[in-house]
C-alpha atoms as a PDB file:
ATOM      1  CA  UNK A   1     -13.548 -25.954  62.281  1.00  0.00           C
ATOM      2  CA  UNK A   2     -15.560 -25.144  65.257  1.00  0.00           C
ATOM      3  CA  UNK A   3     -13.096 -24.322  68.127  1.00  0.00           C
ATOM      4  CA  UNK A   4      -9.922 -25.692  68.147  1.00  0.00           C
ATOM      5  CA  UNK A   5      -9.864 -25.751  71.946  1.00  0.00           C
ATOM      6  CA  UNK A   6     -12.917 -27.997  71.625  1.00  0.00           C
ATOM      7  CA  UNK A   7     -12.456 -30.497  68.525  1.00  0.00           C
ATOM      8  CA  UNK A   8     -15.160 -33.599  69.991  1.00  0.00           C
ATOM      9  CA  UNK A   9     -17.712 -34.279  67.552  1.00  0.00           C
ATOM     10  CA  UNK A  10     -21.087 -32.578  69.020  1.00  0.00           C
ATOM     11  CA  UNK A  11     -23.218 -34.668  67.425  1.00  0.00           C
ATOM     12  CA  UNK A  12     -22.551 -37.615  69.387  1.00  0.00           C
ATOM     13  CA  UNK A  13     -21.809 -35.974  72.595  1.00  0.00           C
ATOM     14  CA  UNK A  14     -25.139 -34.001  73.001  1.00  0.00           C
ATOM     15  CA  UNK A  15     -27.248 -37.057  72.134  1.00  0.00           C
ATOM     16  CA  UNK A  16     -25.177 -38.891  74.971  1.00  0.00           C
ATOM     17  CA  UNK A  17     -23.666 -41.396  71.923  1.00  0.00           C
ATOM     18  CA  UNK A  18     -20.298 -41.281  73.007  1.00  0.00           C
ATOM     19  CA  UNK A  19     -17.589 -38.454  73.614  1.00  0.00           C
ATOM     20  CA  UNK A  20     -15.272 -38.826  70.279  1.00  0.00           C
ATOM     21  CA  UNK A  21     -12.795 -36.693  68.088  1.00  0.00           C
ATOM     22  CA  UNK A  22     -14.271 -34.727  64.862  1.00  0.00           C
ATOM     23  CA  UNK A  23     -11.198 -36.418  63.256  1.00  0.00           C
ATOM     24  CA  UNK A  24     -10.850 -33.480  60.690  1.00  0.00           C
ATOM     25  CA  UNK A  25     -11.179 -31.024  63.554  1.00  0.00           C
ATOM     26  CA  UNK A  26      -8.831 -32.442  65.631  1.00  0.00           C
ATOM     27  CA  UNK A  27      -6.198 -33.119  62.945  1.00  0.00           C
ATOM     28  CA  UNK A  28      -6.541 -29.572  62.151  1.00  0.00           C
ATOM     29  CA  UNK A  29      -6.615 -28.238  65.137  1.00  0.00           C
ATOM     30  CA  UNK A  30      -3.347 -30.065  66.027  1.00  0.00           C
ATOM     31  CA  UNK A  31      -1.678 -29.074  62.859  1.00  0.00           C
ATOM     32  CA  UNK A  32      -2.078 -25.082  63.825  1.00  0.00           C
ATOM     33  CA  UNK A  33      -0.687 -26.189  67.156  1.00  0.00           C
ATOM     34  CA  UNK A  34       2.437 -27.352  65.464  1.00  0.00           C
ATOM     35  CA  UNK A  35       2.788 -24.772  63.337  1.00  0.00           C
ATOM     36  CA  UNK A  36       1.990 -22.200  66.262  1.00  0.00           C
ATOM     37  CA  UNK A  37       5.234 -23.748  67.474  1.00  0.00           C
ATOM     38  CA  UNK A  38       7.092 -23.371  64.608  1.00  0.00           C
ATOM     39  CA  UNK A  39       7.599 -27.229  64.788  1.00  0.00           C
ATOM     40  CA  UNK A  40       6.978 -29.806  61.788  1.00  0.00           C
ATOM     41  CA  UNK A  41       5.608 -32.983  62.235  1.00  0.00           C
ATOM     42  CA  UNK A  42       2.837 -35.438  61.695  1.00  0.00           C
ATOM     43  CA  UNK A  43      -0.732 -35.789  63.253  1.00  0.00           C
ATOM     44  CA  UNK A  44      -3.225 -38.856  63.496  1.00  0.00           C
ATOM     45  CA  UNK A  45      -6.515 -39.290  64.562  1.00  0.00           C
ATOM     46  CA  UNK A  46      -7.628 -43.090  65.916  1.00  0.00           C
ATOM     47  CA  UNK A  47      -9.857 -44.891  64.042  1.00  0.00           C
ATOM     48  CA  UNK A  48     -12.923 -45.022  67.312  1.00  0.00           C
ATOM     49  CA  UNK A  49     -11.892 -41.094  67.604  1.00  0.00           C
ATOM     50  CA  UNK A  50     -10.817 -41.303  70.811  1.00  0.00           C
ATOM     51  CA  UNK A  51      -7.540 -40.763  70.775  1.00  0.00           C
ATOM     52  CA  UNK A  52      -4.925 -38.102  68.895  1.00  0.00           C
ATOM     53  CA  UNK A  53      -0.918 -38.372  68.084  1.00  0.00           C
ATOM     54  CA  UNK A  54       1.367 -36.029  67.324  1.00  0.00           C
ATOM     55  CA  UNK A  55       4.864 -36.866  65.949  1.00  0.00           C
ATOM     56  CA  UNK A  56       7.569 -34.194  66.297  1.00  0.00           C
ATOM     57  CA  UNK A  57      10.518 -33.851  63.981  1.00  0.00           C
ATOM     58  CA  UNK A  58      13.561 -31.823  64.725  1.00  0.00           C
ATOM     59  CA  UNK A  59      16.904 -31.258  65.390  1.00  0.00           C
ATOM     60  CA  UNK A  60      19.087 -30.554  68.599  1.00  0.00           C
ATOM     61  CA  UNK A  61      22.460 -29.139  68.438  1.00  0.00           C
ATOM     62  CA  UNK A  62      25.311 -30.698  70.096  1.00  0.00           C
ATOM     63  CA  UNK A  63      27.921 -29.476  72.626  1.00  0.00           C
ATOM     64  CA  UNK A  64      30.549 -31.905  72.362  1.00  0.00           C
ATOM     65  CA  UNK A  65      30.450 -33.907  69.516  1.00  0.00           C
ATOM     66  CA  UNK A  66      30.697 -30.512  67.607  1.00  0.00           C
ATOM     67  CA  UNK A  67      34.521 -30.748  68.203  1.00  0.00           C
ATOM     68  CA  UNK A  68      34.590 -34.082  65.668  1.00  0.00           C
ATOM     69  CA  UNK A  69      32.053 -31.988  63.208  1.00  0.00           C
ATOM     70  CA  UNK A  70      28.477 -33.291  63.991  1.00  0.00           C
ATOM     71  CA  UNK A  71      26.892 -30.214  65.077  1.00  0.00           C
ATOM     72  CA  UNK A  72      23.393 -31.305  65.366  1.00  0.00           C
ATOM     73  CA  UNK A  73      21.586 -34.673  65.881  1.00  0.00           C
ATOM     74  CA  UNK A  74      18.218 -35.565  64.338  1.00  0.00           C
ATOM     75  CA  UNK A  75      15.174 -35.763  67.473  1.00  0.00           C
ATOM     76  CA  UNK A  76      11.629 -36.731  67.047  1.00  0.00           C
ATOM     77  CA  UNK A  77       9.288 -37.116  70.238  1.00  0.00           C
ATOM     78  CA  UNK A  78       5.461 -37.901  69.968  1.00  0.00           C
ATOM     79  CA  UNK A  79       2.278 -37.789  72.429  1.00  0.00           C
ATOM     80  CA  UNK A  80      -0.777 -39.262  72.668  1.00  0.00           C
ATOM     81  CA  UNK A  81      -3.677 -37.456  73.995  1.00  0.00           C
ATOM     82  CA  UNK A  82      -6.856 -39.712  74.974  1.00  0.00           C
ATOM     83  CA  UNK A  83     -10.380 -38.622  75.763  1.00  0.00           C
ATOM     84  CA  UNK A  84     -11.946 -39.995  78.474  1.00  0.00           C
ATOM     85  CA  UNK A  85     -15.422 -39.898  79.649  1.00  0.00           C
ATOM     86  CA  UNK A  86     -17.199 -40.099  82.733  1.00  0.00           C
ATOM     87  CA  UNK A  87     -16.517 -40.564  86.817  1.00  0.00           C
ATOM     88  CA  UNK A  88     -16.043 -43.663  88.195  1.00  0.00           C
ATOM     89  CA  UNK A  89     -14.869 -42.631  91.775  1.00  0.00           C
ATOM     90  CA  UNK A  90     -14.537 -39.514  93.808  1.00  0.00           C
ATOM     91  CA  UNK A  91     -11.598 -37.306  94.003  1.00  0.00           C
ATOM     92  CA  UNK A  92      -9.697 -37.772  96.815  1.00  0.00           C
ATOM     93  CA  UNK A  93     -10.503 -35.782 100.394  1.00  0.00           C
END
């Protein structure tokens, strides 16, 4: 892996082809991030490479509904992170 900070496949950006995922790099890249976190999960790369998920599974602990014995409650939460390319107006004043 090149740098995880920087996971685009060079290849295709310096050649002005398009700005996509290395889908390995980002998988992997995202995988350290979770386990960085100490949090399990799942990772997926789009098929055009321009776009990354991340699936979170854990478990919260409950406050209340510890009195009728369910300490904890299953969670999972998930992201999508998309490149995007280019400037098609000005930042504001």
């Amino acid at each position: 892996m090149r740098d995880n900070r920087q996971a685009i496949d060079p290849t295709k950006a310096v050649t002005g082809q398009a700005i996509v995922t290395d889908p390995q790099d980002a998988a992997v890249a995202a995988r350290a991030y979770l386990r960085s976190a100490s949090a399990t999960g799942s990772v997926s790369v789009s098929g055009d490479g321009k776009s990354v998920t991340v699936t979170v599974n854990g478990s919260s602990d409950t406050t209340f509904l510890s009195a009728v014995g369910i300490g904890s409650l299953p969670v999972t939460g998930h992201a999508t992170a998309t490149l995007l390319h280019g400037v098609t107006a000005p930042e504001g004043p």
